[in-house]
C-alpha atoms as a PDB file:
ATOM      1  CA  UNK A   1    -167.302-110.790-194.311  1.00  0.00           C
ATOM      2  CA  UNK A   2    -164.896-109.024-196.945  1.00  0.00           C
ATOM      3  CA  UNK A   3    -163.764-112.303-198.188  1.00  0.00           C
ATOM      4  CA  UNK A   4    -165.739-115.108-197.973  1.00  0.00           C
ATOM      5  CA  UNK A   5    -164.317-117.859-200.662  1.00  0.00           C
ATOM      6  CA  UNK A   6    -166.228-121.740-199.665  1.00  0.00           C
ATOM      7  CA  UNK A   7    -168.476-119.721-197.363  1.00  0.00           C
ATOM      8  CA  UNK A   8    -171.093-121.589-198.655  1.00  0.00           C
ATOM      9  CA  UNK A   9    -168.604-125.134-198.877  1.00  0.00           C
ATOM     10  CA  UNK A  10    -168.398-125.288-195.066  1.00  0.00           C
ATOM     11  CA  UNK A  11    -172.130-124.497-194.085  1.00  0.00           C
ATOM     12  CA  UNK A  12    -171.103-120.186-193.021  1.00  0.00           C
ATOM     13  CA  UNK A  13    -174.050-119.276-195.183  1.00  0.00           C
ATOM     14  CA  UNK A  14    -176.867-120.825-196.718  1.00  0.00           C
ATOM     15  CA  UNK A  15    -176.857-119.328-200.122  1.00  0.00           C
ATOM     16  CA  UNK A  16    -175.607-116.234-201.305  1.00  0.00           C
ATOM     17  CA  UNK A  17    -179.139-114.779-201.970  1.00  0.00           C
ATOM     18  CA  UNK A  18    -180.508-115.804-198.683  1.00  0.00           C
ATOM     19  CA  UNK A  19    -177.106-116.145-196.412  1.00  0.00           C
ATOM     20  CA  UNK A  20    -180.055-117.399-193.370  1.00  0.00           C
ATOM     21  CA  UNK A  21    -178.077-117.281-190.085  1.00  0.00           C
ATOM     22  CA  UNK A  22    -175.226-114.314-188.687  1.00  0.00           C
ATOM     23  CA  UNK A  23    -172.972-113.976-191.308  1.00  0.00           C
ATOM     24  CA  UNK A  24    -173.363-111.831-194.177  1.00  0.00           C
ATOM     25  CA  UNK A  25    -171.396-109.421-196.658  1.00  0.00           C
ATOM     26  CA  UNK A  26    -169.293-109.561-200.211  1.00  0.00           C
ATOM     27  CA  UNK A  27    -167.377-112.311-201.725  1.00  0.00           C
ATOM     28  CA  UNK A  28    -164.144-111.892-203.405  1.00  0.00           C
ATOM     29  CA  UNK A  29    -165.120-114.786-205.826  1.00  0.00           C
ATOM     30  CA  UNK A  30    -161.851-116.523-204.988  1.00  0.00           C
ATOM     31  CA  UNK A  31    -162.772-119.671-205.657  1.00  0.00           C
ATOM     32  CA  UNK A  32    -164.485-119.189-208.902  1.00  0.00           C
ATOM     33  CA  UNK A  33    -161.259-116.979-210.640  1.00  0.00           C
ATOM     34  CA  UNK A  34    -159.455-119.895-210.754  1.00  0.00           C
ATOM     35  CA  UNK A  35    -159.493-120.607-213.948  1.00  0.00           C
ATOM     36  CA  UNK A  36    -159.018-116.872-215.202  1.00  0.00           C
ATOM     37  CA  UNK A  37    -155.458-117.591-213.622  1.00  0.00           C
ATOM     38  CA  UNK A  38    -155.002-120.290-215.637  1.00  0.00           C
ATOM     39  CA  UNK A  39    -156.162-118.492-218.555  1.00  0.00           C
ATOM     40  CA  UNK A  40    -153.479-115.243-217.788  1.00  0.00           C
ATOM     41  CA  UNK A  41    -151.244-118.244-217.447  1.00  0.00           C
ATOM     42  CA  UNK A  42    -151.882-119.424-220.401  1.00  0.00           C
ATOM     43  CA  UNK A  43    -151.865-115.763-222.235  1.00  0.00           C
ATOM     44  CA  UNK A  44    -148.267-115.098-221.106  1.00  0.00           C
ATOM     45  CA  UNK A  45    -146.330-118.612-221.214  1.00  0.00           C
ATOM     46  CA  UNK A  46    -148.298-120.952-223.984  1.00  0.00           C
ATOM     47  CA  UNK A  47    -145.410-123.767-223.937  1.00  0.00           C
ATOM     48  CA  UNK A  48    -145.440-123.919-220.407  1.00  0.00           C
ATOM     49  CA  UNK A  49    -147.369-127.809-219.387  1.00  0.00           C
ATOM     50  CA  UNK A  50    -145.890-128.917-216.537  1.00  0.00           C
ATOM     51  CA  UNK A  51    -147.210-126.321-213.632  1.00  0.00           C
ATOM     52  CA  UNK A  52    -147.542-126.378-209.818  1.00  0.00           C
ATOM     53  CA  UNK A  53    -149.948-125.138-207.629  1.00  0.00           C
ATOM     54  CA  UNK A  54    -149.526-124.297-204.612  1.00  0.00           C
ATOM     55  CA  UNK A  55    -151.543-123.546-201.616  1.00  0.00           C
ATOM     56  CA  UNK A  56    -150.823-124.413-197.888  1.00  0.00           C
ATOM     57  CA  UNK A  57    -154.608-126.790-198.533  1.00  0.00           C
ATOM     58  CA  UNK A  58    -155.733-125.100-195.340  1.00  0.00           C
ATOM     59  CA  UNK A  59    -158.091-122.457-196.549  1.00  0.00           C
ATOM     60  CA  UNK A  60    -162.026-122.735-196.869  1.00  0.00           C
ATOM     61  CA  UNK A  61    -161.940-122.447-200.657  1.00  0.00           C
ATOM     62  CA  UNK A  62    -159.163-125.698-200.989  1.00  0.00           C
ATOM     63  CA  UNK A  63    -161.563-127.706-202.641  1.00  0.00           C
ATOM     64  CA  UNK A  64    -163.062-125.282-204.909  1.00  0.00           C
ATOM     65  CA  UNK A  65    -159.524-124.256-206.256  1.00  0.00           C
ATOM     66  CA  UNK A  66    -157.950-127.530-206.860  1.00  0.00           C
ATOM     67  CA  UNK A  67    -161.391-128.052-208.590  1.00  0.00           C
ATOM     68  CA  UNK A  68    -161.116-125.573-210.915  1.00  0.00           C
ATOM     69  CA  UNK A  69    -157.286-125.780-211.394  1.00  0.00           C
ATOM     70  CA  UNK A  70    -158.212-129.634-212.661  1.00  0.00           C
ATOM     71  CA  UNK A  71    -160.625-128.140-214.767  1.00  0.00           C
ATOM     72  CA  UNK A  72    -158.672-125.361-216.585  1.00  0.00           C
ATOM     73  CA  UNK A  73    -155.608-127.778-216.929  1.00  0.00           C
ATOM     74  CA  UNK A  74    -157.588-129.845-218.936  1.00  0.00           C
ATOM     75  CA  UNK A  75    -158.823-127.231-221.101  1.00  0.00           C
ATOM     76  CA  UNK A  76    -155.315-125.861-221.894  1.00  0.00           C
ATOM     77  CA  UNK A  77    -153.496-129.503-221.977  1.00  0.00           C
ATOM     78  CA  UNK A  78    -151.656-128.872-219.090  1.00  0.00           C
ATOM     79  CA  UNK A  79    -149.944-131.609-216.311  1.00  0.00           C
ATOM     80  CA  UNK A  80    -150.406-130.170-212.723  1.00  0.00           C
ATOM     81  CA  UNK A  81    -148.070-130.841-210.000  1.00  0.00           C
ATOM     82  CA  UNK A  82    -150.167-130.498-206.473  1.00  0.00           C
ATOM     83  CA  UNK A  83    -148.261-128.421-204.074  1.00  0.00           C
ATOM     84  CA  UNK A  84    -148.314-127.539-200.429  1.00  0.00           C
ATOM     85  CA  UNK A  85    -147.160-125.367-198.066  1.00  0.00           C
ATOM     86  CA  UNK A  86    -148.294-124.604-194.711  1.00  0.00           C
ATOM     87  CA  UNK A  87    -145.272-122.232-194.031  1.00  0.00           C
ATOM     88  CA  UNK A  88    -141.963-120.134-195.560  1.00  0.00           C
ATOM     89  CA  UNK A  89    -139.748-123.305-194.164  1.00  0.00           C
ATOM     90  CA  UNK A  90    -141.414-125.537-196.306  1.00  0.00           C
ATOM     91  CA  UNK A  91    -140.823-124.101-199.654  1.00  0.00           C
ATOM     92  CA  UNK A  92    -136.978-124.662-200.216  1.00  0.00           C
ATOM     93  CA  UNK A  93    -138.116-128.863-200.365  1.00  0.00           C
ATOM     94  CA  UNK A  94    -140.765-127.854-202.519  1.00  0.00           C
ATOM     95  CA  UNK A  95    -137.733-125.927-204.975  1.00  0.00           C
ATOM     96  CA  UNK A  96    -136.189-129.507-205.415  1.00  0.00           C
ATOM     97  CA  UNK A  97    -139.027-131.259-205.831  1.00  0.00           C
ATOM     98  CA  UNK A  98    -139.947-129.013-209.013  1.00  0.00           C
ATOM     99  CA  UNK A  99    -136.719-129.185-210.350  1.00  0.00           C
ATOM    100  CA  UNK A 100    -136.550-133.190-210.513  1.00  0.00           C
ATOM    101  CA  UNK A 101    -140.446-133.074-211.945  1.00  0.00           C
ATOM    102  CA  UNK A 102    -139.304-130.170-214.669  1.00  0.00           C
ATOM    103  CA  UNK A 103    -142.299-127.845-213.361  1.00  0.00           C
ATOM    104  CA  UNK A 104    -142.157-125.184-216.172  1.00  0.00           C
ATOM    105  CA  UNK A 105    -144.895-122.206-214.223  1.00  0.00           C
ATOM    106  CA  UNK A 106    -146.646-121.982-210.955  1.00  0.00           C
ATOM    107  CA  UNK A 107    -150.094-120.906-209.735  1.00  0.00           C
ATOM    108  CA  UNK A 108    -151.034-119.294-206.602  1.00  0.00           C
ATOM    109  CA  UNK A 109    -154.195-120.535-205.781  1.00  0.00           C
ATOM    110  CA  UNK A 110    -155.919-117.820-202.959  1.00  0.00           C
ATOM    111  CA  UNK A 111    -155.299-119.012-199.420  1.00  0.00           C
ATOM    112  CA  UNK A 112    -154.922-116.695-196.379  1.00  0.00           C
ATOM    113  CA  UNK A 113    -152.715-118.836-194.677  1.00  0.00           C
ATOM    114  CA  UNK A 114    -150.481-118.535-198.084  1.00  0.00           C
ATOM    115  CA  UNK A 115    -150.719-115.367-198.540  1.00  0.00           C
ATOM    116  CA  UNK A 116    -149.151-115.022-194.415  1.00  0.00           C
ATOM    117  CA  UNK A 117    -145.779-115.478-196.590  1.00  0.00           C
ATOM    118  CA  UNK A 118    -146.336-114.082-200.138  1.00  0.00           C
ATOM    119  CA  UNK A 119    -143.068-113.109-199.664  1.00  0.00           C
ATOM    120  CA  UNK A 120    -141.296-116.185-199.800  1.00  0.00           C
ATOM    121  CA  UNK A 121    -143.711-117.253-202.557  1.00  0.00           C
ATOM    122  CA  UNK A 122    -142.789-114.664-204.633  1.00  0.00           C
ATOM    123  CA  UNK A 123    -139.308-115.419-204.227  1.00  0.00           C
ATOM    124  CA  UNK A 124    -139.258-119.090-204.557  1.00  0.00           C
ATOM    125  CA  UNK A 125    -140.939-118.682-207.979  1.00  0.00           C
ATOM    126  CA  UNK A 126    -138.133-116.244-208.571  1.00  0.00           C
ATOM    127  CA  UNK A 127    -135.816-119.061-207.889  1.00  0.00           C
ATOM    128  CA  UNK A 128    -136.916-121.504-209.913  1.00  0.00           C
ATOM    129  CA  UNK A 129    -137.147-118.877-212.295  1.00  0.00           C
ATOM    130  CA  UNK A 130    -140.347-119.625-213.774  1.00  0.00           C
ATOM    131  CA  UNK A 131    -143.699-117.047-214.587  1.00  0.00           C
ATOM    132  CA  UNK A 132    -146.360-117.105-212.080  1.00  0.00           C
ATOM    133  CA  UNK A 133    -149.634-116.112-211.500  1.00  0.00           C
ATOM    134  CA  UNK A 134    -150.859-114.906-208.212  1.00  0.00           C
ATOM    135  CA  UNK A 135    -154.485-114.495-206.644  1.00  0.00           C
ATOM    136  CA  UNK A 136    -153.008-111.767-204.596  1.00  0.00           C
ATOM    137  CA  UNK A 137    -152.758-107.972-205.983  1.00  0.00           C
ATOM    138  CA  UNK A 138    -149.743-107.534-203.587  1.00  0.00           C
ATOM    139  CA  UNK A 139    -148.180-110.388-204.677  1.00  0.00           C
ATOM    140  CA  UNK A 140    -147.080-108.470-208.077  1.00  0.00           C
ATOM    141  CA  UNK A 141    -146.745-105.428-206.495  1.00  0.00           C
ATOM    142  CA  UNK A 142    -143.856-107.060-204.294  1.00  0.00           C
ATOM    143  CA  UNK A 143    -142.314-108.602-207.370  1.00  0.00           C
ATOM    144  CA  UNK A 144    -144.271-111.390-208.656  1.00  0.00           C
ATOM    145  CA  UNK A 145    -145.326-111.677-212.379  1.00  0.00           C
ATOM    146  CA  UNK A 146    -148.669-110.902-212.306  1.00  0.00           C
ATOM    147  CA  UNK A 147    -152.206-111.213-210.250  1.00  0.00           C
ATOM    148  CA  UNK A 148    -155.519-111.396-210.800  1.00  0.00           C
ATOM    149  CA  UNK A 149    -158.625-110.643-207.780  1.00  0.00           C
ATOM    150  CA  UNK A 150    -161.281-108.680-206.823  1.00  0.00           C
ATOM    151  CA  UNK A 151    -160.844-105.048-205.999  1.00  0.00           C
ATOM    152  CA  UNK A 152    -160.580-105.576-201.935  1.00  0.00           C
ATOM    153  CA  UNK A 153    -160.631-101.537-201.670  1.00  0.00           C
ATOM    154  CA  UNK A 154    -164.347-101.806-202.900  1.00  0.00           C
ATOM    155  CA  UNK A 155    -164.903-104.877-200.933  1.00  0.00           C
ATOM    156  CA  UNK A 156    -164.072-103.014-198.108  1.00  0.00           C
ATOM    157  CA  UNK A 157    -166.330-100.106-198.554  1.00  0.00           C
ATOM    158  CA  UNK A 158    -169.085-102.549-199.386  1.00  0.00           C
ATOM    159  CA  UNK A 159    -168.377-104.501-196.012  1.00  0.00           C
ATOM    160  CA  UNK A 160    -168.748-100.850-194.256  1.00  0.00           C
ATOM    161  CA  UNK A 161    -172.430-100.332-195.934  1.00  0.00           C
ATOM    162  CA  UNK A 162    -173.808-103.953-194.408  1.00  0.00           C
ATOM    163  CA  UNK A 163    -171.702-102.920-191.131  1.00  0.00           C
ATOM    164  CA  UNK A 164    -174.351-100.175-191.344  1.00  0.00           C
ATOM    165  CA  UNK A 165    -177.421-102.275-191.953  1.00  0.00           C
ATOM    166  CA  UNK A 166    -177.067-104.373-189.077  1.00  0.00           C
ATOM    167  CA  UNK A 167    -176.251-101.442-187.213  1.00  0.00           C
ATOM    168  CA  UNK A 168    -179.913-100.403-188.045  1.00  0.00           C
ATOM    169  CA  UNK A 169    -181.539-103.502-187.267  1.00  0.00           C
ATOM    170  CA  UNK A 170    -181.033-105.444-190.654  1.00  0.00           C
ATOM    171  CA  UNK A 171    -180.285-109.180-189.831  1.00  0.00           C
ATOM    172  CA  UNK A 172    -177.654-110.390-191.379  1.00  0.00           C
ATOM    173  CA  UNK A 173    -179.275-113.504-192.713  1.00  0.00           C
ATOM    174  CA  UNK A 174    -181.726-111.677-194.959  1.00  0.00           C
ATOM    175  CA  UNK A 175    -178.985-109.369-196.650  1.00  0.00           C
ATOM    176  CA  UNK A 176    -177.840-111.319-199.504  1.00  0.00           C
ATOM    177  CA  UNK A 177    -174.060-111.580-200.041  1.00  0.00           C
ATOM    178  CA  UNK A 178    -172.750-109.451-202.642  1.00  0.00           C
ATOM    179  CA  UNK A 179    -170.461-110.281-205.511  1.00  0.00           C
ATOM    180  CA  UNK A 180    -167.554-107.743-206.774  1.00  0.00           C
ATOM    181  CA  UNK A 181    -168.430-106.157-209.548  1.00  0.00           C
ATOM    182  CA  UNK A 182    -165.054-105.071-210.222  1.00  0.00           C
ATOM    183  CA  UNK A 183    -161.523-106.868-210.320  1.00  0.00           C
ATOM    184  CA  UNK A 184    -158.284-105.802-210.551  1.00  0.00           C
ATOM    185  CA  UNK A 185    -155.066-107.021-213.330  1.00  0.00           C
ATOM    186  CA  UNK A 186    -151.693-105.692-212.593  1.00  0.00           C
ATOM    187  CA  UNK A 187    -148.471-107.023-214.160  1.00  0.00           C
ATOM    188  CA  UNK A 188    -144.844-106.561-212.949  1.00  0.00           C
ATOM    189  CA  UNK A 189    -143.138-105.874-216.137  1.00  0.00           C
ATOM    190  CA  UNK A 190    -139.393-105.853-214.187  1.00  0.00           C
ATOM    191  CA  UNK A 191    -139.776-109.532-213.272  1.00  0.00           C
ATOM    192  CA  UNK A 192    -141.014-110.359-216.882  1.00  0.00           C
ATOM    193  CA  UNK A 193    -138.313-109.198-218.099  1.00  0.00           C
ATOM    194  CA  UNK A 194    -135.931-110.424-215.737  1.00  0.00           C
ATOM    195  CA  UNK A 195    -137.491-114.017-216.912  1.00  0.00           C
ATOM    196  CA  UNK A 196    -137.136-112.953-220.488  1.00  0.00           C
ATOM    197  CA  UNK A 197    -140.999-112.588-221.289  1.00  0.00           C
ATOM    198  CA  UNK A 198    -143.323-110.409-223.614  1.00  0.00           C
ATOM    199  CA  UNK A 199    -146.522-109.759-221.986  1.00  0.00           C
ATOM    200  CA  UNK A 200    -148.816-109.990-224.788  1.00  0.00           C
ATOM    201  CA  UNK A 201    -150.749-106.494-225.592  1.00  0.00           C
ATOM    202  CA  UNK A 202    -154.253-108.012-225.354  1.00  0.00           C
ATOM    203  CA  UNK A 203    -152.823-108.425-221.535  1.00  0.00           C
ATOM    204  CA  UNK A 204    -151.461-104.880-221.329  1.00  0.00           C
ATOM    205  CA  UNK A 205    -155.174-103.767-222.750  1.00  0.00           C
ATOM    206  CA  UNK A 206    -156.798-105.239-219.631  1.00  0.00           C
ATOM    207  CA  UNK A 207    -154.059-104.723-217.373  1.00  0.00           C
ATOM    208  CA  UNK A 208    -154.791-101.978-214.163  1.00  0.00           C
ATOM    209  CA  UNK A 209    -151.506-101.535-213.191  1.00  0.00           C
ATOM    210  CA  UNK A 210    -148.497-102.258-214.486  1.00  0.00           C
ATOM    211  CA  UNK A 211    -145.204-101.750-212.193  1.00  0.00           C
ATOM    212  CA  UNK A 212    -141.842-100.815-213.504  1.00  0.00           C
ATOM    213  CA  UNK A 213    -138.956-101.163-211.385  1.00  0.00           C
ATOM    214  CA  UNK A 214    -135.980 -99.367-211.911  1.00  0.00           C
ATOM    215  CA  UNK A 215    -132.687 -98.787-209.268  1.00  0.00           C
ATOM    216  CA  UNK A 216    -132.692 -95.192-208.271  1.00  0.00           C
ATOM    217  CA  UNK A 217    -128.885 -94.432-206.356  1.00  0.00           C
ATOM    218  CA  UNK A 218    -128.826 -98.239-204.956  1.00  0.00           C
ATOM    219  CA  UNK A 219    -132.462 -97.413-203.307  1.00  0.00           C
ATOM    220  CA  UNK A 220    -135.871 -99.579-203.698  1.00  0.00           C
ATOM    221  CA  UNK A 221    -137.484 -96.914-205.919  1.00  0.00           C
ATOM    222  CA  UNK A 222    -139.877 -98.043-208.217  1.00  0.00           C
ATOM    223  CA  UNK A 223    -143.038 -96.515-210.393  1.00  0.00           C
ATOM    224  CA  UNK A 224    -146.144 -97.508-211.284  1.00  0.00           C
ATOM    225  CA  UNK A 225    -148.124 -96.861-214.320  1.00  0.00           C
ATOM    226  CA  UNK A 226    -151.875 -97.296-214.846  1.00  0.00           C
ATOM    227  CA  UNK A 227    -152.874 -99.775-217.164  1.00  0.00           C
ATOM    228  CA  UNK A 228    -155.098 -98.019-220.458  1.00  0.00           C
END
């Protein structure tokens, strides 16, 4: 596995250090960064209190992330509004619904099944014109605010060394699963300041990527600068 968020939750593996049956690999952590999303959250929009998150309450790390956004809000004194979408089609109620309940920022909580139409997430957030945080790198690089995961490039080529293992004869179940060891912070600076926002500097610091959009003869052109 590449991915593996509530692996452990729904019985997949045993333990991380001793996985114990067929499945095996890295872990992108997902369902332990959520409160670093709450914290970037909290870094670029301090008066906003009233925030939804949304997932489609599907994926296998649902628990953990509702968990941890309950946690975090109560750190930073904020009021969550519980969100969910299981498709695109069921976002425009969800618009309305955070209008009437004043929902000042929103928080992408990682789901697969969510991230199947980042898209529309992305642009329903641009809608209700509000800054949000996404557990997807893509997310930002397609126009949302900002994200926050694990590097899946280095997941990937981790993935390819336990592919290799097994291969070899290594069963799966004694290879313990690996954590990242390195994460990745890009910010869309276009969309912040199409929302009027200053991304702080001690954000910019830590920040991999940042993407600058800019029109280019009525064409899609944008550029990317590295963060540091």
């Amino acid at each position: 596995m590449t991915g593996g968020a509530g692996a452990q939750r729904i019985g997949l593996i045993a333990s991380l250090a001793r996985p114990g049956g067929n499945v095996t690999g890295v872990t992108n952590q997902g369902d332990e960064l959520t409160t670093k999303l709450f914290e970037l959250l909290q870094e670029i929009a301090p008066r906003a209190k009233r925030v939804v998150v949304l997932s489609s309450g599907l994926g296998t790390a649902e628990l953990d992330g509702r968990a941890g956004s309950r946690a975090a809000a109560k750190v930073y004194g904020m009021t969550l509004v519980d969100a969910f979408a299981e498709s695109a089609s069921q976002l425009p109620p969800l618009a309305e619904r955070c209008a009437r309940e004043r929902c000042e920022a929103l928080v992408a909580l990682l789901d697969p099944n969510l991230n199947s139409f980042r898209g529309e997430v992305v642009a329903f957030a641009a809608r209700l014109r509000i800054p949000a945080v996404h557990s997807v790198i893509a997310s930002a690089e397609e126009g949302g605010l900002i994200a926050y995961s694990a590097d899946l490039q280095q997941l990937t080529r981790r993935a390819a060394v336990y592919v290799d293992k097994i291969l070899k004869g290594a069963k799966p179940g004694d290879l313990p699963v690996e954590r990242p060891t390195k994460f990745e912070l890009v910010v869309n600076q276009k969309t912040a300041k199409t929302l009027g926002l200053n991304i702080p500097r001690s954000i910019l610091l830590r920040t991999d990527r940042v993407i600058e959009w800019r029109i280019v003869a009525g064409s899609g052109c944008f550029r990317v600068s590295e963060g540091k």
